[in-house]
PDB file of N, CA and C in Angstrom:
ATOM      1  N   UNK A   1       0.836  -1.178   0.000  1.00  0.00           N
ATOM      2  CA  UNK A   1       0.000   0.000   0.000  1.00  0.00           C
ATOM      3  C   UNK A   1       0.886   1.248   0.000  1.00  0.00           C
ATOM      4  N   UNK A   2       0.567   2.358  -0.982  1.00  0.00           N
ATOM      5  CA  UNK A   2       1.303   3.452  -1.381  1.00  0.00           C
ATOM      6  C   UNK A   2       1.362   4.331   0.103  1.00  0.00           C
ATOM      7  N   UNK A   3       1.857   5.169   0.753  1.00  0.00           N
ATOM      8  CA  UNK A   3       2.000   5.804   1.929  1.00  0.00           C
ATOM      9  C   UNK A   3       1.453   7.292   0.781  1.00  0.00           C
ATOM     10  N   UNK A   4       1.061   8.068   1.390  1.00  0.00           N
ATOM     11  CA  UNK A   4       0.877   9.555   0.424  1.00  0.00           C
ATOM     12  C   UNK A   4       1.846  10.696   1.440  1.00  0.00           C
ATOM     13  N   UNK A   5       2.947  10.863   0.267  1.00  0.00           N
ATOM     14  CA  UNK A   5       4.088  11.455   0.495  1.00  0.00           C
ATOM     15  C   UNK A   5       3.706  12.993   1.088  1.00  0.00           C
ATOM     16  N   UNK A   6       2.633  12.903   0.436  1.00  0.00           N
ATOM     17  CA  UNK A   6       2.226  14.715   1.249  1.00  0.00           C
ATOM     18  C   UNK A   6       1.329  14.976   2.187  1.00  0.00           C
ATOM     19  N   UNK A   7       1.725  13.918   3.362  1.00  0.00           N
ATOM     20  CA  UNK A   7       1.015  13.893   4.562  1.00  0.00           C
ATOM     21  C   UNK A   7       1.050  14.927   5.385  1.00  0.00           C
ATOM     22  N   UNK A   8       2.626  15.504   5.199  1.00  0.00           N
ATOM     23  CA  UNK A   8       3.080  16.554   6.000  1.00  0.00           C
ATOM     24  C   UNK A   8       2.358  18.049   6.196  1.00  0.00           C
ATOM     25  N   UNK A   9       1.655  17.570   4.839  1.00  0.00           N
ATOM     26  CA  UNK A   9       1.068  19.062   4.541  1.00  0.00           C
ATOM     27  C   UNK A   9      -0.064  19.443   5.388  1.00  0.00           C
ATOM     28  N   UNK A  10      -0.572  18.324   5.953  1.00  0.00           N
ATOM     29  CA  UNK A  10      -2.034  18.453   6.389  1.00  0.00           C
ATOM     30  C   UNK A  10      -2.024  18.462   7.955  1.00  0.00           C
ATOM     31  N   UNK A  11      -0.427  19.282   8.270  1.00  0.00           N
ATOM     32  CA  UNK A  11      -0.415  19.676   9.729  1.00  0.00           C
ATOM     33  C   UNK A  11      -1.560  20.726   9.937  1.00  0.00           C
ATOM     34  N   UNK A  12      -1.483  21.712   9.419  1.00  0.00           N
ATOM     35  CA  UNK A  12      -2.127  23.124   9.814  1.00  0.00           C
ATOM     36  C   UNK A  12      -3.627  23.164   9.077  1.00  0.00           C
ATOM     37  N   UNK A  13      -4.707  22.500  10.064  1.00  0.00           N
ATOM     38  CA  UNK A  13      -6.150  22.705   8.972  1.00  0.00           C
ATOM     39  C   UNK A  13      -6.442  23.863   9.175  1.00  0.00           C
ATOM     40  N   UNK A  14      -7.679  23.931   8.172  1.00  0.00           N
ATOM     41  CA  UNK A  14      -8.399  25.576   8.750  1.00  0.00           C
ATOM     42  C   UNK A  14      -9.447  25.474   9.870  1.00  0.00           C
ATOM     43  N   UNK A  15      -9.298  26.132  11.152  1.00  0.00           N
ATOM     44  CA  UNK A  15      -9.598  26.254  12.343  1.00  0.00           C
ATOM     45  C   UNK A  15     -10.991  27.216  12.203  1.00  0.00           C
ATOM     46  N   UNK A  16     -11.890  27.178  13.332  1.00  0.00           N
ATOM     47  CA  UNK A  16     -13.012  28.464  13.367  1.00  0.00           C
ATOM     48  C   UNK A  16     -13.611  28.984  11.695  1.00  0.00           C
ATOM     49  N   UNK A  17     -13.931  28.172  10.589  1.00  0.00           N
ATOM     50  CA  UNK A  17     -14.834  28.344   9.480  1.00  0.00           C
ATOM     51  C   UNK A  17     -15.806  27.562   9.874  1.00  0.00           C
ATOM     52  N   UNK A  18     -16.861  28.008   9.294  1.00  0.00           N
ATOM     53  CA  UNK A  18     -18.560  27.843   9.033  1.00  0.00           C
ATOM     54  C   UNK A  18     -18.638  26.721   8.151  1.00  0.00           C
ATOM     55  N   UNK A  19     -19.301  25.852   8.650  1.00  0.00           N
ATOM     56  CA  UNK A  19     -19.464  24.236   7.444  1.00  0.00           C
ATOM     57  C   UNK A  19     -19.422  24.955   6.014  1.00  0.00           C
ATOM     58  N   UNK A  20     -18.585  24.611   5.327  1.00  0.00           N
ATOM     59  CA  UNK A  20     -18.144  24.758   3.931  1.00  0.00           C
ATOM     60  C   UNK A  20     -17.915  25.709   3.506  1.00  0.00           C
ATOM     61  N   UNK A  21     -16.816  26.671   4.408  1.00  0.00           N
ATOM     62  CA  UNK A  21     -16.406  27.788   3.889  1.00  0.00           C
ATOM     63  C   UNK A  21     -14.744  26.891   4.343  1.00  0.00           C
ATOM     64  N   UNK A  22     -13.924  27.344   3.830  1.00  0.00           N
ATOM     65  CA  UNK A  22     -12.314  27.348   3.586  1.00  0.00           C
ATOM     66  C   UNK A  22     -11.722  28.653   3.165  1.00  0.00           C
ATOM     67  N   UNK A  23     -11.547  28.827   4.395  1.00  0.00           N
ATOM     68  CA  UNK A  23     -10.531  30.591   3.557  1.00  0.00           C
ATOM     69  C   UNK A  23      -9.349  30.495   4.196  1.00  0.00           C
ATOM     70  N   UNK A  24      -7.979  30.578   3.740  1.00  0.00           N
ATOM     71  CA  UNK A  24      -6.962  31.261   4.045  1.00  0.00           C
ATOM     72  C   UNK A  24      -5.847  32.103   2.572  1.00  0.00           C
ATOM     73  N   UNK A  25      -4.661  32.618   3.792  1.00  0.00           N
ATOM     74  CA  UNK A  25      -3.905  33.730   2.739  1.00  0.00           C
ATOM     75  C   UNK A  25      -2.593  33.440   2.515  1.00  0.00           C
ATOM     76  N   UNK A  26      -2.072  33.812   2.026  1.00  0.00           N
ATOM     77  CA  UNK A  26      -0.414  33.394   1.667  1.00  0.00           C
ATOM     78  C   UNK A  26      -0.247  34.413   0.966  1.00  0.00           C
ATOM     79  N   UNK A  27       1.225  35.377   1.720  1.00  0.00           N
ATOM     80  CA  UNK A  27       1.782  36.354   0.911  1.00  0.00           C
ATOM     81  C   UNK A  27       0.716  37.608   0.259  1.00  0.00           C
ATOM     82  N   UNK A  28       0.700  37.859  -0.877  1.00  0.00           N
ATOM     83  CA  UNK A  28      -0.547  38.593  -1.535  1.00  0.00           C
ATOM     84  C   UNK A  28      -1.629  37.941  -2.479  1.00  0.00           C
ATOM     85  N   UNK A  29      -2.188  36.592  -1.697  1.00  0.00           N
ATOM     86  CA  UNK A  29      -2.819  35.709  -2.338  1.00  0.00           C
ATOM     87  C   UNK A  29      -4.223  35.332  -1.267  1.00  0.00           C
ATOM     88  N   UNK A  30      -5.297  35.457  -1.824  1.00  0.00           N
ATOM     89  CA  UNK A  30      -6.516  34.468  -0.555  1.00  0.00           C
ATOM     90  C   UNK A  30      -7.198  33.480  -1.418  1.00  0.00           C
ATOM     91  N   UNK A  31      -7.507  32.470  -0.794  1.00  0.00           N
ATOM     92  CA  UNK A  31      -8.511  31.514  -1.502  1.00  0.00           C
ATOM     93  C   UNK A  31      -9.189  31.384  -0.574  1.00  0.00           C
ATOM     94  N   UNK A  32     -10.395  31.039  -1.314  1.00  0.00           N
ATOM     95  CA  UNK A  32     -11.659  30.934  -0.240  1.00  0.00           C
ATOM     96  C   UNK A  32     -12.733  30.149  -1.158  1.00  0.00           C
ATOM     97  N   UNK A  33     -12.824  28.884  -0.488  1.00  0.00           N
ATOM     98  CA  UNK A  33     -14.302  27.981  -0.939  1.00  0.00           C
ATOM     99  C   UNK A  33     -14.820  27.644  -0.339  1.00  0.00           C
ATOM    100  N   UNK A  34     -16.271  28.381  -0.711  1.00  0.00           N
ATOM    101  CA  UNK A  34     -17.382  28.669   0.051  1.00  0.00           C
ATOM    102  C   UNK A  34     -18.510  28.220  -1.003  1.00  0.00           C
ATOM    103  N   UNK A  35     -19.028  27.076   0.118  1.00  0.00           N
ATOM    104  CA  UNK A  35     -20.310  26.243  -0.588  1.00  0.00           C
ATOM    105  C   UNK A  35     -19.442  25.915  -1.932  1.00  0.00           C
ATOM    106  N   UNK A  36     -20.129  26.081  -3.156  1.00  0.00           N
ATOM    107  CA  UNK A  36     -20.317  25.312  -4.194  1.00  0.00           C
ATOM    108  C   UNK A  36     -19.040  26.507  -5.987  1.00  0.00           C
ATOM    109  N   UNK A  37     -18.798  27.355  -4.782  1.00  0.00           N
ATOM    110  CA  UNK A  37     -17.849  28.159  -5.484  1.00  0.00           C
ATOM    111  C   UNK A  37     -16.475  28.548  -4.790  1.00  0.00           C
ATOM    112  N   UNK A  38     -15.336  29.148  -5.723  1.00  0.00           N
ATOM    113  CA  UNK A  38     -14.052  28.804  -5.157  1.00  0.00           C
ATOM    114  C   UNK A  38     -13.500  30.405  -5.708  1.00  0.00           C
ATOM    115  N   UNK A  39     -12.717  31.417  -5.218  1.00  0.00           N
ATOM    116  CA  UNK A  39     -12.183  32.261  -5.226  1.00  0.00           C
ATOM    117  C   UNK A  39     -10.744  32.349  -5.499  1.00  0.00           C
ATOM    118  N   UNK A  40     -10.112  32.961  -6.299  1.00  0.00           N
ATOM    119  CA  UNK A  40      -8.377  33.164  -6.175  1.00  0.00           C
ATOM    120  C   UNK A  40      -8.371  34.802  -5.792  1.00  0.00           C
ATOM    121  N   UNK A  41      -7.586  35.718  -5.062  1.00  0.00           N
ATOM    122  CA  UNK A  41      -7.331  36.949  -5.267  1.00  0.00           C
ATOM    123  C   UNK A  41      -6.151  36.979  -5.141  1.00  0.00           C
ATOM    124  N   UNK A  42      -5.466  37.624  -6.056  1.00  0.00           N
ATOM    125  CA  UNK A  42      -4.155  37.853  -6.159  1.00  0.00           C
ATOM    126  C   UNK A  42      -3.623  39.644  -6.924  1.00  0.00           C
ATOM    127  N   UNK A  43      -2.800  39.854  -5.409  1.00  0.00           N
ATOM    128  CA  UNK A  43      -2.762  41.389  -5.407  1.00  0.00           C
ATOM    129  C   UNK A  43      -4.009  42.397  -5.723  1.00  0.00           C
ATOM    130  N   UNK A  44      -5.171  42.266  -4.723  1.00  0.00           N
ATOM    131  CA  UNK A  44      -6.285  42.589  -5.038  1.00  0.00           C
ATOM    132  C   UNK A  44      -7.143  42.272  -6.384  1.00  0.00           C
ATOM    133  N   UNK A  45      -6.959  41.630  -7.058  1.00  0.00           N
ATOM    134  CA  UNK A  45      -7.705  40.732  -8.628  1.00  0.00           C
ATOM    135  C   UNK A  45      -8.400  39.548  -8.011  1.00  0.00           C
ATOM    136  N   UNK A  46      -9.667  39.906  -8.132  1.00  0.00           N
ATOM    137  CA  UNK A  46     -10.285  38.338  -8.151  1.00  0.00           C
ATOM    138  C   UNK A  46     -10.300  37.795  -9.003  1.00  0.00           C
ATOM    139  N   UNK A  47      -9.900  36.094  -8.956  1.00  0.00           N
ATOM    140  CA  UNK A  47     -10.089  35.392 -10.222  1.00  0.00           C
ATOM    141  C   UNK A  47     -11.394  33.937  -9.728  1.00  0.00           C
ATOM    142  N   UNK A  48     -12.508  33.900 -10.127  1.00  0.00           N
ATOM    143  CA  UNK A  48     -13.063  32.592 -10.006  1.00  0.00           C
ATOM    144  C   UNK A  48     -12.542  31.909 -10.479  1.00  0.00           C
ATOM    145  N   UNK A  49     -12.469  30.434  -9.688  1.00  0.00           N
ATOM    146  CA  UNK A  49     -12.235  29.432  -9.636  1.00  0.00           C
ATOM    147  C   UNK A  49     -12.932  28.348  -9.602  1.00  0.00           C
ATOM    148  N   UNK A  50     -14.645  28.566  -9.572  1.00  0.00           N
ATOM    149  CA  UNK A  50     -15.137  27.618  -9.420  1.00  0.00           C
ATOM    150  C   UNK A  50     -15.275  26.101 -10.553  1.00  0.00           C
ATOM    151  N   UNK A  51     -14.834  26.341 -11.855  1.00  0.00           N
ATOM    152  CA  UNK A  51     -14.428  25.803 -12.512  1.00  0.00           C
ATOM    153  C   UNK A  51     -13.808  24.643 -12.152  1.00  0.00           C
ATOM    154  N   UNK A  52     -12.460  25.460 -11.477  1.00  0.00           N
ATOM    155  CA  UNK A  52     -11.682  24.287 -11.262  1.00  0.00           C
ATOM    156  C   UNK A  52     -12.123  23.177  -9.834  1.00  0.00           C
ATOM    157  N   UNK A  53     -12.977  24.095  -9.468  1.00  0.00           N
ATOM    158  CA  UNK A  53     -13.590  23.161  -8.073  1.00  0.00           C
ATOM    159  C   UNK A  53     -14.449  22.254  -8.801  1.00  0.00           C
ATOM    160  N   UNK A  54     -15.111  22.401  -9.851  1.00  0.00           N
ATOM    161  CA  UNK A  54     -15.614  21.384  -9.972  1.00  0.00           C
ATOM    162  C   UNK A  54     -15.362  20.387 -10.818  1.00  0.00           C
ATOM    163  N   UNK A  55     -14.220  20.504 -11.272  1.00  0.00           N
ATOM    164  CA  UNK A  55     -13.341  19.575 -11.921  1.00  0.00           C
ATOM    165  C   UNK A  55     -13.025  18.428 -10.833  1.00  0.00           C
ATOM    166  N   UNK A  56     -12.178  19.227 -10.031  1.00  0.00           N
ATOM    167  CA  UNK A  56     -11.404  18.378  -8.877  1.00  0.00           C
ATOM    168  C   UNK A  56     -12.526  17.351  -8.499  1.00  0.00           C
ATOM    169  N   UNK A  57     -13.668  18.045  -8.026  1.00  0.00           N
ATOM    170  CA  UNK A  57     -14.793  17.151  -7.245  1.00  0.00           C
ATOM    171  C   UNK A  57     -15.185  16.335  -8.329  1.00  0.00           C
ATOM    172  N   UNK A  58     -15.459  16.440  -9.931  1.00  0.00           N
ATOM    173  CA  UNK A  58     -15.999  15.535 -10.547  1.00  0.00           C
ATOM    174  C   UNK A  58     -14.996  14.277 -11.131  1.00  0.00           C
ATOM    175  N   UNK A  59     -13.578  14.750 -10.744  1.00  0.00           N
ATOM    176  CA  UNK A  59     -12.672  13.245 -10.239  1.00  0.00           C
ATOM    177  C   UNK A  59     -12.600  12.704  -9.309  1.00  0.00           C
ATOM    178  N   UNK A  60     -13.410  13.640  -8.040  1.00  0.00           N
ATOM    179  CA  UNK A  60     -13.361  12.428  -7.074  1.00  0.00           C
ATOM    180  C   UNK A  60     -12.669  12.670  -5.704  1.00  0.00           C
ATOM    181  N   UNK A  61     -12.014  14.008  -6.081  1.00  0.00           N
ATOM    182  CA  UNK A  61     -11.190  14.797  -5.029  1.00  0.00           C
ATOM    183  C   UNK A  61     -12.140  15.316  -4.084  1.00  0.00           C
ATOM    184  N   UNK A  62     -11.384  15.527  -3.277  1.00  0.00           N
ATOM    185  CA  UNK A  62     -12.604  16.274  -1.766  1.00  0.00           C
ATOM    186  C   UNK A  62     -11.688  17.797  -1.571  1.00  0.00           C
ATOM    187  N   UNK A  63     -11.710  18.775  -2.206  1.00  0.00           N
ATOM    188  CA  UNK A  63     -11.102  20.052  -2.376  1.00  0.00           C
ATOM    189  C   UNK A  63     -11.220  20.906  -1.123  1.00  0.00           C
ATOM    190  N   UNK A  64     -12.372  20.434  -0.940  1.00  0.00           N
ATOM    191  CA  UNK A  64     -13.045  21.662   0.826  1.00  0.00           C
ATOM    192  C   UNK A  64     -11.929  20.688   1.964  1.00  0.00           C
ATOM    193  N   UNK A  65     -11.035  19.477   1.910  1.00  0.00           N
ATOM    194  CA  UNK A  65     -10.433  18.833   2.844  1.00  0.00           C
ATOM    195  C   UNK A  65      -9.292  18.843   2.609  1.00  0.00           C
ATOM    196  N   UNK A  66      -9.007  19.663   2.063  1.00  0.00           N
ATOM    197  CA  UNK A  66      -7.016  19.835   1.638  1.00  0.00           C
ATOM    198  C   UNK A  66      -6.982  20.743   2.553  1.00  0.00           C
ATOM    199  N   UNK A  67      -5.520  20.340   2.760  1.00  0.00           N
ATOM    200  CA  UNK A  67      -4.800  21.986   3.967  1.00  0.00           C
ATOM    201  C   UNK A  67      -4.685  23.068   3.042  1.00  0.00           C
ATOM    202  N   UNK A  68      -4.241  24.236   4.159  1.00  0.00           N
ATOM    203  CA  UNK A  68      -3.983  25.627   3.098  1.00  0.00           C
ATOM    204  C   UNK A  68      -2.517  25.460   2.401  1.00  0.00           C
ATOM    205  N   UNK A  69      -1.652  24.064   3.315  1.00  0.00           N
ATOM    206  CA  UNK A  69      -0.059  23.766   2.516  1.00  0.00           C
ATOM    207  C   UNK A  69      -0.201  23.008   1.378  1.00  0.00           C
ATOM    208  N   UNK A  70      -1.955  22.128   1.190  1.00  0.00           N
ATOM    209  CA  UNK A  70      -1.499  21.292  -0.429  1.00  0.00           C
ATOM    210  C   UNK A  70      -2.281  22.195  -1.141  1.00  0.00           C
ATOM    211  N   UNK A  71      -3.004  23.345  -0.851  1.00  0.00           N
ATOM    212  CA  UNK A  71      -3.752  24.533  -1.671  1.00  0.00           C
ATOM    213  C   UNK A  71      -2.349  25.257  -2.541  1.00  0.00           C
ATOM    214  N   UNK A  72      -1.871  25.788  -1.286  1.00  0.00           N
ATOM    215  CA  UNK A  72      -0.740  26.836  -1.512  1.00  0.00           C
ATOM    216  C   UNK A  72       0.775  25.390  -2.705  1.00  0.00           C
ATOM    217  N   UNK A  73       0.809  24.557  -2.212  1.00  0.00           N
ATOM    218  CA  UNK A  73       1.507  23.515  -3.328  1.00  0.00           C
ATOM    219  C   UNK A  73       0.795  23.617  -4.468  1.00  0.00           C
ATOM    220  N   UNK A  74      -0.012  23.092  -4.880  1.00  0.00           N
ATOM    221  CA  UNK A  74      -1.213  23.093  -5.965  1.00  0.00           C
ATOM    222  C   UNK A  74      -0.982  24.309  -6.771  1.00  0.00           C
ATOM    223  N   UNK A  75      -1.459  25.589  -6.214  1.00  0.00           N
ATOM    224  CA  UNK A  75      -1.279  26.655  -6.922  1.00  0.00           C
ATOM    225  C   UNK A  75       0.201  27.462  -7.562  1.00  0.00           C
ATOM    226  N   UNK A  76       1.217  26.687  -6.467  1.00  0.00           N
ATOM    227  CA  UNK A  76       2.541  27.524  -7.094  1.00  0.00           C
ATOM    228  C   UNK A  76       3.417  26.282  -8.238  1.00  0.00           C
ATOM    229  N   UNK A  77       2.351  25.536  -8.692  1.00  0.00           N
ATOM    230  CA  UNK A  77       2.879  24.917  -9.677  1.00  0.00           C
ATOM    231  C   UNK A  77       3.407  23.629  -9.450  1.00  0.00           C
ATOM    232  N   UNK A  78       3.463  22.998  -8.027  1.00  0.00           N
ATOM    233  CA  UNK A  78       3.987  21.660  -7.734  1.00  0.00           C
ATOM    234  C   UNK A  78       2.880  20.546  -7.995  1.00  0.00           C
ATOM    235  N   UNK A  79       3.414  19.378  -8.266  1.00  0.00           N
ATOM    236  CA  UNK A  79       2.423  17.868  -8.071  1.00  0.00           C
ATOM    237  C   UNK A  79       2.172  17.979  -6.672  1.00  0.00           C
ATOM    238  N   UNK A  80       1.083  17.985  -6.193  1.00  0.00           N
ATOM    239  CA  UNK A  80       0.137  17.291  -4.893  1.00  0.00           C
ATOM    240  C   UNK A  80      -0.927  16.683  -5.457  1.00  0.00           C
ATOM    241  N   UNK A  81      -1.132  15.926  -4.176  1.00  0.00           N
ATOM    242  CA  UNK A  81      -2.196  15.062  -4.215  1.00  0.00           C
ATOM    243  C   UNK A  81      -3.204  15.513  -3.578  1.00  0.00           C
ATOM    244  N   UNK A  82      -4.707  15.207  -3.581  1.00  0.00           N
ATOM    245  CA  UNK A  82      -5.635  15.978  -3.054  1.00  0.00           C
ATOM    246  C   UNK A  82      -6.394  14.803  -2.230  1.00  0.00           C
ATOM    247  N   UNK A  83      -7.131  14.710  -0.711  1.00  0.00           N
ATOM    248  CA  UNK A  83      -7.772  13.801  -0.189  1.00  0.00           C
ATOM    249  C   UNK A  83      -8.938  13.457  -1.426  1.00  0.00           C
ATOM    250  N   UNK A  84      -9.090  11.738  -1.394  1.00  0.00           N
ATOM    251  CA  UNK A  84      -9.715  11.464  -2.202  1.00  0.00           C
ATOM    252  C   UNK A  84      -9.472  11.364  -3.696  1.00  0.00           C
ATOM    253  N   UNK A  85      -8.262  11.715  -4.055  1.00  0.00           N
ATOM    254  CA  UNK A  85      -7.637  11.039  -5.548  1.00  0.00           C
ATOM    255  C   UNK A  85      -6.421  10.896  -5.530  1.00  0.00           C
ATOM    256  N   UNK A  86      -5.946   9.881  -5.866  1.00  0.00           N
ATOM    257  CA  UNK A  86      -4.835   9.331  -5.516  1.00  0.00           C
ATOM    258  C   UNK A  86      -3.373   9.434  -6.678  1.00  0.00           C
ATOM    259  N   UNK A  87      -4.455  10.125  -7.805  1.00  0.00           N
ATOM    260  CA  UNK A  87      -2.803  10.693  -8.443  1.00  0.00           C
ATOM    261  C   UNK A  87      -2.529  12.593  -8.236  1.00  0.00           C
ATOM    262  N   UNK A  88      -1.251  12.654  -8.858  1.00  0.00           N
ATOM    263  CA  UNK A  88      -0.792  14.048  -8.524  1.00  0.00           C
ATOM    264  C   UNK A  88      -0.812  14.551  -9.262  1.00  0.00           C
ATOM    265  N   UNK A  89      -1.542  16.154  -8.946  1.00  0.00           N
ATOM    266  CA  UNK A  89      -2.478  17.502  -9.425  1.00  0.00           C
ATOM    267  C   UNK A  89      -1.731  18.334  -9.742  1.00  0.00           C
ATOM    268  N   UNK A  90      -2.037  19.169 -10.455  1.00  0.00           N
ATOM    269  CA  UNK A  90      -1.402  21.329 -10.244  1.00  0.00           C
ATOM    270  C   UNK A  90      -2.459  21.885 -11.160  1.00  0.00           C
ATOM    271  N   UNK A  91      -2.476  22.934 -10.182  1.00  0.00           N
ATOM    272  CA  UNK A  91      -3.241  23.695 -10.988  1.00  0.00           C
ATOM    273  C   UNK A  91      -2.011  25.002 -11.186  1.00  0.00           C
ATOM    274  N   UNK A  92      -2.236  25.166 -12.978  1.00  0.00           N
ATOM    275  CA  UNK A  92      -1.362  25.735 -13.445  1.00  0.00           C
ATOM    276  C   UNK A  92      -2.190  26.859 -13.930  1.00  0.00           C
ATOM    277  N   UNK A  93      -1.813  28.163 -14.250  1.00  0.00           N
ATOM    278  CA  UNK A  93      -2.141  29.636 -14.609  1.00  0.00           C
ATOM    279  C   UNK A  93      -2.080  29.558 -16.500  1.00  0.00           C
ATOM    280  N   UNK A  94      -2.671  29.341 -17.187  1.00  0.00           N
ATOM    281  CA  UNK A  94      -2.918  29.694 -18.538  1.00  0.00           C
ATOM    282  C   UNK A  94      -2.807  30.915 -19.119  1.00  0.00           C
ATOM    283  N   UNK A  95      -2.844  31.339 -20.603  1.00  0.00           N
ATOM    284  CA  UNK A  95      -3.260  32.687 -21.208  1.00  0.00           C
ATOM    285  C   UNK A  95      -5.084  32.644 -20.888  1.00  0.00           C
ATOM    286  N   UNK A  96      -5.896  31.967 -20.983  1.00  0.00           N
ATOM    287  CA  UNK A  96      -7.084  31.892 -20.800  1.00  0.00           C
ATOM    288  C   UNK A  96      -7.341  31.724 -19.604  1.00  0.00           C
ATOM    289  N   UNK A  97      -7.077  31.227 -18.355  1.00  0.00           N
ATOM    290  CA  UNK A  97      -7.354  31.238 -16.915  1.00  0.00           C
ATOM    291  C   UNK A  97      -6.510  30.147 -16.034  1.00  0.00           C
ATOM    292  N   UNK A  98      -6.927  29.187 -15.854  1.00  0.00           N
ATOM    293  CA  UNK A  98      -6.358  28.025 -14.795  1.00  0.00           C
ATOM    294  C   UNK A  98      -6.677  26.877 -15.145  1.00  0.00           C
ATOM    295  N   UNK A  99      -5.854  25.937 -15.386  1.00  0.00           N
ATOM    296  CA  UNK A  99      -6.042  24.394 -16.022  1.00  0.00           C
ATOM    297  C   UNK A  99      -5.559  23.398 -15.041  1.00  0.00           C
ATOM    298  N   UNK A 100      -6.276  22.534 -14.548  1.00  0.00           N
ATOM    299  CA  UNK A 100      -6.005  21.536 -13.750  1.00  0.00           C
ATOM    300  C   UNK A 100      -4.957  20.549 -14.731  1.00  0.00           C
ATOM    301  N   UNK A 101      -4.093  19.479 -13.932  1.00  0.00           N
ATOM    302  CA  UNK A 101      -3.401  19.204 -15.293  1.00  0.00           C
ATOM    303  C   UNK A 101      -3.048  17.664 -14.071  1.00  0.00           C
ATOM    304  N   UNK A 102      -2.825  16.305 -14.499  1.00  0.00           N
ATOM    305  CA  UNK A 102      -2.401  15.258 -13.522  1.00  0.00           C
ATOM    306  C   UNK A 102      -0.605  15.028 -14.546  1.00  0.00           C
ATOM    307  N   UNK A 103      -0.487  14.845 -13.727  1.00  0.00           N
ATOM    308  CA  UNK A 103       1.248  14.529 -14.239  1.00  0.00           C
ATOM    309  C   UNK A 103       1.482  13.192 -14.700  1.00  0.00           C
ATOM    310  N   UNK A 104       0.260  11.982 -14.289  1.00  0.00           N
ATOM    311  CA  UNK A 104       0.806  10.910 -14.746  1.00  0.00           C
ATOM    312  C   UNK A 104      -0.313  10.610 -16.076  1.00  0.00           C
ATOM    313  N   UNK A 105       0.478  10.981 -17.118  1.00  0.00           N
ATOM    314  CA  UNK A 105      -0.425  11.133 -18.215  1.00  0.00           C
ATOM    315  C   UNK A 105      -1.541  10.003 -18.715  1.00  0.00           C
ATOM    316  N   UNK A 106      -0.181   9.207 -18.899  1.00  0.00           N
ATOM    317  CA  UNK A 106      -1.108   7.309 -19.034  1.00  0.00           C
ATOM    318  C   UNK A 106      -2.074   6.832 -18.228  1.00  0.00           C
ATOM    319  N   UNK A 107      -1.830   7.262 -17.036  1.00  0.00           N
ATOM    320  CA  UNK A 107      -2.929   6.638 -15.745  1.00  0.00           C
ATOM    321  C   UNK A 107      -3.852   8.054 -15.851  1.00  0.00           C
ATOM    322  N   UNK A 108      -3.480   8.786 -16.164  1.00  0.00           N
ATOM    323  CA  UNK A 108      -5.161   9.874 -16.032  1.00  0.00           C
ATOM    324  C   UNK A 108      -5.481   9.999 -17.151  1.00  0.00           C
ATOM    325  N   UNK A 109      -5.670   9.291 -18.110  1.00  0.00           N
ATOM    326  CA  UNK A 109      -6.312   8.908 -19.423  1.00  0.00           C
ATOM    327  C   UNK A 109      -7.729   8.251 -19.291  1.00  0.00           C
ATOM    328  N   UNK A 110      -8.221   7.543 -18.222  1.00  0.00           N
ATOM    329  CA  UNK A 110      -8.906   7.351 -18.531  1.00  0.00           C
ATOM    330  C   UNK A 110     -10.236   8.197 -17.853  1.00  0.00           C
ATOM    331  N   UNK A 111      -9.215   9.317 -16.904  1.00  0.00           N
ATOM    332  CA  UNK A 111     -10.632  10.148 -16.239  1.00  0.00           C
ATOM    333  C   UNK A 111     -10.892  11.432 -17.254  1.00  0.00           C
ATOM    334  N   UNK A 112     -12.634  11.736 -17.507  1.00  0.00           N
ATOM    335  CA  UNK A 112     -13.065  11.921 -18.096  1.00  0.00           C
ATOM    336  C   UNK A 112     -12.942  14.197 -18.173  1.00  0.00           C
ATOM    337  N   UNK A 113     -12.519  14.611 -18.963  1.00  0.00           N
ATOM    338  CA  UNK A 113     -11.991  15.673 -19.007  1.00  0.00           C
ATOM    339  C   UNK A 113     -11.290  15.987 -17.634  1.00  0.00           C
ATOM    340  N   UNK A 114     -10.053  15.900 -17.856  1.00  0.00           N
ATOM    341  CA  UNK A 114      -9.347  15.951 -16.102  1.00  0.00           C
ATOM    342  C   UNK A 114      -8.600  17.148 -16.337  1.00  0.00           C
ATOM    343  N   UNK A 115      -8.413  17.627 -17.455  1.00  0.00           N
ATOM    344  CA  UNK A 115      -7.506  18.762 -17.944  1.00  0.00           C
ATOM    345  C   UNK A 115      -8.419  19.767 -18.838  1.00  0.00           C
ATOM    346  N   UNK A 116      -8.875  21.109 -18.302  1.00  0.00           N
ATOM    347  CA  UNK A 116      -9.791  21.947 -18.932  1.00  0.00           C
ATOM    348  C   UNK A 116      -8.762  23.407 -18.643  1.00  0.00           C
ATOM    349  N   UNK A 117      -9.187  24.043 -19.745  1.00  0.00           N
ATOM    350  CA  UNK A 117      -8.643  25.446 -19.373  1.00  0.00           C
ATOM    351  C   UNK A 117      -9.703  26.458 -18.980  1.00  0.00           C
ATOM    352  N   UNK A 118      -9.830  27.344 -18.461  1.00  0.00           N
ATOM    353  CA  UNK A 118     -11.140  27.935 -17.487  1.00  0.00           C
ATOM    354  C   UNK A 118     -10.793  29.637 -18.428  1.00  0.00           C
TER     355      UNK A 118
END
């Protein structure tokens, strides 16, 4: 049985939020998913995200149960893994918006649009 290498990440949860809100900040960055939609702001710019939330969830991922360390991984371009799917993610920044993308190409072939650009 595989151990999931990015256990470490899921020291620091988010503390004192309201059932299905997730907000925290990093640097000049906030994300926040709340209910059934997902937020990026970066240097005061909001960018929706809910797109990509519902990508994640329609592979199978549980997005509202990641720490703010495999959020903040995820977004600055590294492979993490997300509770509830067991291969490794990034969400990468496009000319058109944000594209979820799995790194192991052959094995995420067979999930059904896993790579969209928003």
């Amino acid at each position: 049985m595989e151990t999931d290498r990015h256990k470490f990440l899921d020291k620091a949860e988010p503390e004192n939020e309201p059932a299905g809100i997730c907000s925290f900040s990093w640097g000049n960055r906030e994300l926040r998913i709340f209910g059934e939609q997902m937020t990026l702001q970066v240097n005061g710019i909001s960018h929706d995200m809910t797109s990509v939330l519902d990508e994640l969830r329609d592979i199978g991922a549980k997005p509202e149960k990641a720490s703010p360390a495999r959020w903040i991984s995820l977004l600055r371009g590294k492979p993490t893994n997300l509770p509830g799917y067991d291969r490794p993610l990034m969400i990468v920044k496009t000319p058109s918006g944000y594209t979820v993308k799995c790194l192991e190409t052959t094995s995420c072939r067979d999930d059904k649009s896993l790579q969209m650009d928003l």
